[in-house]
C-alpha atoms as a PDB file:
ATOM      1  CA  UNK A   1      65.202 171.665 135.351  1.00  0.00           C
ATOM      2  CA  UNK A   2      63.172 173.702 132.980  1.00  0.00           C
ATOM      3  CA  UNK A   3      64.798 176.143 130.500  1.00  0.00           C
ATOM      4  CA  UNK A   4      62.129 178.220 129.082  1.00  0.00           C
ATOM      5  CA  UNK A   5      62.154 182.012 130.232  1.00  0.00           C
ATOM      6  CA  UNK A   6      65.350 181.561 132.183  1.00  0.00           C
ATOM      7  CA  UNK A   7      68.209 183.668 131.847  1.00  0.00           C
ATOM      8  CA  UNK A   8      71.797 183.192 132.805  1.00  0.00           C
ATOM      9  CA  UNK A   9      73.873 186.572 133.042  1.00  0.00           C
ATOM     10  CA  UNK A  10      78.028 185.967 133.006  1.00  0.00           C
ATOM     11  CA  UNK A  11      80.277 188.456 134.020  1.00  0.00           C
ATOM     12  CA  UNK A  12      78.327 191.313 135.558  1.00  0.00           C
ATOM     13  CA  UNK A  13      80.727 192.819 137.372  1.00  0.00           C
ATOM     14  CA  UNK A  14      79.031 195.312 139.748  1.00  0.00           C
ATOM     15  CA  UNK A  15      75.733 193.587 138.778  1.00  0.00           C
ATOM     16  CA  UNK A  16      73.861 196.995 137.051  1.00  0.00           C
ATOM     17  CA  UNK A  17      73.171 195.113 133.922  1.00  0.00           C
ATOM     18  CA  UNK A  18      70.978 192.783 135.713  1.00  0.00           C
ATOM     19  CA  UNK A  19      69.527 194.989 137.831  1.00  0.00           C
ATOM     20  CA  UNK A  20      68.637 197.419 134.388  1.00  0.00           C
ATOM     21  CA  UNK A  21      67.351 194.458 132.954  1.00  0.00           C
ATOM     22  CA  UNK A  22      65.155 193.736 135.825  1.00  0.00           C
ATOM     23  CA  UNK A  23      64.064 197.531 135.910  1.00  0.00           C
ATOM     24  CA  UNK A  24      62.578 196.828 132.111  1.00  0.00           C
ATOM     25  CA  UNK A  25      60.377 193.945 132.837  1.00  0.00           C
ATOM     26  CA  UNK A  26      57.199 194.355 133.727  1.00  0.00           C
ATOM     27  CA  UNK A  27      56.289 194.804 137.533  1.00  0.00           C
ATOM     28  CA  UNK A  28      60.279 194.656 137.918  1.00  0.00           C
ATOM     29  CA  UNK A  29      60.427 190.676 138.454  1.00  0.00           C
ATOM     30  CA  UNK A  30      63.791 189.136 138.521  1.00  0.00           C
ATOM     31  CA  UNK A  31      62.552 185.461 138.932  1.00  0.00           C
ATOM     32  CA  UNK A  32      64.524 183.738 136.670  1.00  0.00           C
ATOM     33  CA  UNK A  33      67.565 185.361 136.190  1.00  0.00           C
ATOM     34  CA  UNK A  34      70.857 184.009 137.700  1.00  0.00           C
ATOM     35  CA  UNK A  35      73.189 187.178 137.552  1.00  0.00           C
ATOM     36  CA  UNK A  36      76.669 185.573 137.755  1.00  0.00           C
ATOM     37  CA  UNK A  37      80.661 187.635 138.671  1.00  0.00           C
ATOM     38  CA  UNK A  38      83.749 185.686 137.898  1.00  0.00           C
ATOM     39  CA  UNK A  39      84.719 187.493 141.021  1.00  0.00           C
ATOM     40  CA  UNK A  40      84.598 186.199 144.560  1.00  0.00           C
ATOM     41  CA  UNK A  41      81.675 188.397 146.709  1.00  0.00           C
ATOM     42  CA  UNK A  42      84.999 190.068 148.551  1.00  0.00           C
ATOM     43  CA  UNK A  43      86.267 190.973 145.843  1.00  0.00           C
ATOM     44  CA  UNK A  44      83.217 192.612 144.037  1.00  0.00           C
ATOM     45  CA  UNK A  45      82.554 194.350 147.158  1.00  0.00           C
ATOM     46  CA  UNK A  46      86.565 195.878 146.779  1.00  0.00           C
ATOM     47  CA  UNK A  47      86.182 196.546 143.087  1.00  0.00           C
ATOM     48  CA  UNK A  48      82.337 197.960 142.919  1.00  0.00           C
ATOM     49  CA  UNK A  49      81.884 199.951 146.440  1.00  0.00           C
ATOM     50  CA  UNK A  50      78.504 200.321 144.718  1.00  0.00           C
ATOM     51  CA  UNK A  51      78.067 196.631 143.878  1.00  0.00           C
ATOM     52  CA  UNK A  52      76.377 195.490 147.798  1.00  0.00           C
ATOM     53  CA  UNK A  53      73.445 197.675 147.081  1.00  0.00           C
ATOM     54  CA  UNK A  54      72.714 196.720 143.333  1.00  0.00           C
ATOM     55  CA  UNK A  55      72.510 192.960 144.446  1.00  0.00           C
ATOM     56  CA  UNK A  56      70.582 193.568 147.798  1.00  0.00           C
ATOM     57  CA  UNK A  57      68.196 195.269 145.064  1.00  0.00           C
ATOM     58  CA  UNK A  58      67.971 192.231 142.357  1.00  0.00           C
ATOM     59  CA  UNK A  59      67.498 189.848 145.097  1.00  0.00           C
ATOM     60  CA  UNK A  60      64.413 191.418 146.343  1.00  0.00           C
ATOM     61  CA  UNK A  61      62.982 191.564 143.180  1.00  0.00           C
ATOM     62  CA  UNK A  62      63.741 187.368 143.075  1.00  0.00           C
ATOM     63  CA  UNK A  63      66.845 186.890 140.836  1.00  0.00           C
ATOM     64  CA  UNK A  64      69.644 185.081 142.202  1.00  0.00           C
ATOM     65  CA  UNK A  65      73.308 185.730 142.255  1.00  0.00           C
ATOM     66  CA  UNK A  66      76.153 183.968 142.428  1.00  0.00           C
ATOM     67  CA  UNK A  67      79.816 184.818 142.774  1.00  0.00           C
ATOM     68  CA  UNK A  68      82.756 183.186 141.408  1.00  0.00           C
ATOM     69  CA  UNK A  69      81.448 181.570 138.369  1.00  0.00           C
ATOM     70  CA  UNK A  70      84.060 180.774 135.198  1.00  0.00           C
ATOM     71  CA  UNK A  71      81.863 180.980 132.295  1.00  0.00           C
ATOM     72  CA  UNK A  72      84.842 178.302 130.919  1.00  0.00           C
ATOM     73  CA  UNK A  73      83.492 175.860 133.305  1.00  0.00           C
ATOM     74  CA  UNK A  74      80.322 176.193 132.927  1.00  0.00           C
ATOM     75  CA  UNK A  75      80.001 172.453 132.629  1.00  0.00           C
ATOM     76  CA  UNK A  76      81.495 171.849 135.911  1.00  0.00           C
ATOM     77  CA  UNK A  77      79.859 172.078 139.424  1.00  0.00           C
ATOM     78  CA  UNK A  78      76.896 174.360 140.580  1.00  0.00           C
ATOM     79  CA  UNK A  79      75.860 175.183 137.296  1.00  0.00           C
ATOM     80  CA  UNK A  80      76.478 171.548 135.510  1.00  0.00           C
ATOM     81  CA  UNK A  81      72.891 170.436 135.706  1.00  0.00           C
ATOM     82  CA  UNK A  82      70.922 173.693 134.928  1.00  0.00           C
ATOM     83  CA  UNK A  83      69.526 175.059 131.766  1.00  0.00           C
ATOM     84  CA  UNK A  84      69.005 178.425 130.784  1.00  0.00           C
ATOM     85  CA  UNK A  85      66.486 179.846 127.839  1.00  0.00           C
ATOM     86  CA  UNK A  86      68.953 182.681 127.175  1.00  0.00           C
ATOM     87  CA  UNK A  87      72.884 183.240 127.771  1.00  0.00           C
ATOM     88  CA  UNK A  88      73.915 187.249 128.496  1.00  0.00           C
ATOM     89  CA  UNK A  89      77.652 187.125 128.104  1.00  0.00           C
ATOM     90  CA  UNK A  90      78.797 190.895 129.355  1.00  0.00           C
ATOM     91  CA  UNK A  91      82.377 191.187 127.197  1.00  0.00           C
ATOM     92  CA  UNK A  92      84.902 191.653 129.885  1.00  0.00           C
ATOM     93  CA  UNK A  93      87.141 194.494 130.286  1.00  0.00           C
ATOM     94  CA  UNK A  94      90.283 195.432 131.639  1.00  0.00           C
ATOM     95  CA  UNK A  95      89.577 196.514 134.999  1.00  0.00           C
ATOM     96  CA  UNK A  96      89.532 199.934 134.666  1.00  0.00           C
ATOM     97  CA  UNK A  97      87.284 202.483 134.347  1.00  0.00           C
ATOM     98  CA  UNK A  98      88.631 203.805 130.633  1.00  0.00           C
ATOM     99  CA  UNK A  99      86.082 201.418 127.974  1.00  0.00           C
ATOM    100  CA  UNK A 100      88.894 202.895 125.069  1.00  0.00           C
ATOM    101  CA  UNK A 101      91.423 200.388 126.004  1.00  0.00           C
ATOM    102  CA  UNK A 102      89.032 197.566 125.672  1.00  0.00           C
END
């Protein structure tokens, strides 16, 4: 699979860093980007109330999400064979809402 001007996001929790990013390319195109949570979609959807909307938005503007990826494995399974241009790596936090205590 090609590589060039493909973009792998890890760890977005509620997915508003890939939906920003989308909002600052031109004519708001998200082909390309595979926005990635280590959480399962149930369990974004407890954790982010807001999260449903933000990907319903990203996937009409064409980038793809997927749910319970382990940026550790990256290697291994769905994502084995694919190549990305660009790796986003969102540092991961605590769970709560306080950034101080990351």
């Amino acid at each position: 699979e090609k590589a060039e001007g493909t973009i792998l996001i890890v760890g977005d929790g509620d997915f508003s860093f890939t939906r920003g990013l989308i909002r600052s390319r031109l004519r708001r195109n998200g082909s390309g980007i595979l926005s990635t949570s280590y959480d399962q979609e149930h369990s974004v959807a407890e954790k982010y109330p807001n999260a449903a909307g933000i990907i319903r938005e990203i996937k009409k503007c064409k980038a793809e999400v997927m749910h319970g990826v382990d940026c550790r494995r990256l290697h291994e399974g769905k994502l084995a064979s694919r190549k990305f241009s660009s790796i986003i790596f969102n540092f991961p936090h605590s769970g709560q809402q306080r950034v101080h205590i990351n």
